[in-house]
Protein backbone atom coordinates (compact mmCIF):
# COMPACT_ATOMS: atom_id res chain seq x y z
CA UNK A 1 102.75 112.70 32.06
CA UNK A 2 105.11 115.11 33.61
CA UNK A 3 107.99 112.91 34.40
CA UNK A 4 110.50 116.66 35.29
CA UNK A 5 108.06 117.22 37.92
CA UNK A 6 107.62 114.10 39.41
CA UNK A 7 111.50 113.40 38.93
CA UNK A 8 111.94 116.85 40.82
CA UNK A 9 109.60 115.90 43.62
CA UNK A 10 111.79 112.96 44.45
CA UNK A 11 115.07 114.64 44.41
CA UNK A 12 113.65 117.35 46.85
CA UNK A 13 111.92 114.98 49.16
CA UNK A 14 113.65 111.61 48.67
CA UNK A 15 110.16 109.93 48.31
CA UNK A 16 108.27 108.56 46.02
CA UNK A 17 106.29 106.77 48.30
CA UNK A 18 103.38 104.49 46.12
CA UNK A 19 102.47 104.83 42.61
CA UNK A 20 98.39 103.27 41.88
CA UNK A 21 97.39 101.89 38.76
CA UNK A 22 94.36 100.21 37.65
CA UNK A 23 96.39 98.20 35.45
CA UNK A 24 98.15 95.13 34.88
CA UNK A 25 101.58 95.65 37.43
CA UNK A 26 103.70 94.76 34.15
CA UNK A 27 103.84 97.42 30.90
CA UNK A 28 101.81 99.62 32.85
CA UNK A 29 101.90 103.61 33.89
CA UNK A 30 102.79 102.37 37.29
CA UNK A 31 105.98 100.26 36.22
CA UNK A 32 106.85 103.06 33.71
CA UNK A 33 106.90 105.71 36.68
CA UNK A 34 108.71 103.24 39.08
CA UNK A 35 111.43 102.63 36.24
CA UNK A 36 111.61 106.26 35.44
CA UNK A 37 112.95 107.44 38.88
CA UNK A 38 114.76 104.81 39.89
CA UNK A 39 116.69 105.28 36.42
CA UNK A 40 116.64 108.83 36.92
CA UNK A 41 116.49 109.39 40.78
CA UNK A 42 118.00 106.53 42.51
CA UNK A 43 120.59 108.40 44.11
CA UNK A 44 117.82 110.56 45.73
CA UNK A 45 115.13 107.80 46.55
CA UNK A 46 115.55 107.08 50.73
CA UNK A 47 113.21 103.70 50.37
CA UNK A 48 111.84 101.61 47.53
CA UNK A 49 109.01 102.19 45.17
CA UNK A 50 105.70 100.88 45.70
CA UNK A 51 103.21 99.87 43.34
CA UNK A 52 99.54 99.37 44.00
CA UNK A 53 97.74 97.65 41.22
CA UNK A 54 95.91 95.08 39.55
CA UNK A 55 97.03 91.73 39.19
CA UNK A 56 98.65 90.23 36.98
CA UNK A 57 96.09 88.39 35.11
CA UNK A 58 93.09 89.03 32.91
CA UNK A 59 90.45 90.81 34.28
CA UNK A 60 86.68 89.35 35.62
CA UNK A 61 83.90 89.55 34.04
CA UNK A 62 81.75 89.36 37.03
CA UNK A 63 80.81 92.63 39.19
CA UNK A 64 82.01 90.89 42.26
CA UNK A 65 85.55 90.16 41.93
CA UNK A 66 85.57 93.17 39.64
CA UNK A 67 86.02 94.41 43.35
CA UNK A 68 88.41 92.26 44.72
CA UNK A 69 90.90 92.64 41.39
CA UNK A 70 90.91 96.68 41.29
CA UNK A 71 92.97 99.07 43.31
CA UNK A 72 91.39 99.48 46.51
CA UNK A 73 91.50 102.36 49.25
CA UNK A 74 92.35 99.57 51.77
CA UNK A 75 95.19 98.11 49.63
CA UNK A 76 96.59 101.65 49.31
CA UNK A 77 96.40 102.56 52.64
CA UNK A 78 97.87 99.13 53.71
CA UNK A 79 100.57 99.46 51.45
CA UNK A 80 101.44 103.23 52.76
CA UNK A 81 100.92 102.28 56.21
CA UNK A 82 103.89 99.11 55.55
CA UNK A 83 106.29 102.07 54.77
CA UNK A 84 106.81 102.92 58.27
């Protein structure tokens, strides 16, 4: 993971708007970035930092809620579109 880059992005633009995982919200990628610049960038960041991911439980077996539990386009776009 470039973490300069992303850290870079932030302080030019002031956003880092939502961060997806397919993971569990906690110990993930997502919480690491999310940590990261608001350790690093917080003095830059003009809003919060939004993660989109899994929930925090195990994961289904069945195909079906498979569906429901995962990231989805809807969830991200709902969660961008709450930004404004």
């Amino acid at each position: 993971m470039d973490l300069d880059t992303i850290i870079e992005s932030v302080e030019n633009t002031g956003y880092l708007v939502v961060v997806v995982d397919e993971s569990n919200p906690r110990c993930s990628m997502a919480a690491d970035i999310s940590a990261q610049v608001t350790k690093q960038a917080f003095g830059s960041l003009k809003g919060p930092v939004r993660m989109v991911s899994a929930p925090h439980c195990p994961p289904p077996f069945s195909d079906v809620l498979k569906d429901l539990y995962m990231p989805s386009k809807e969830k991200i776009a709902d969660t961008v579109k709450s930004l404004n």
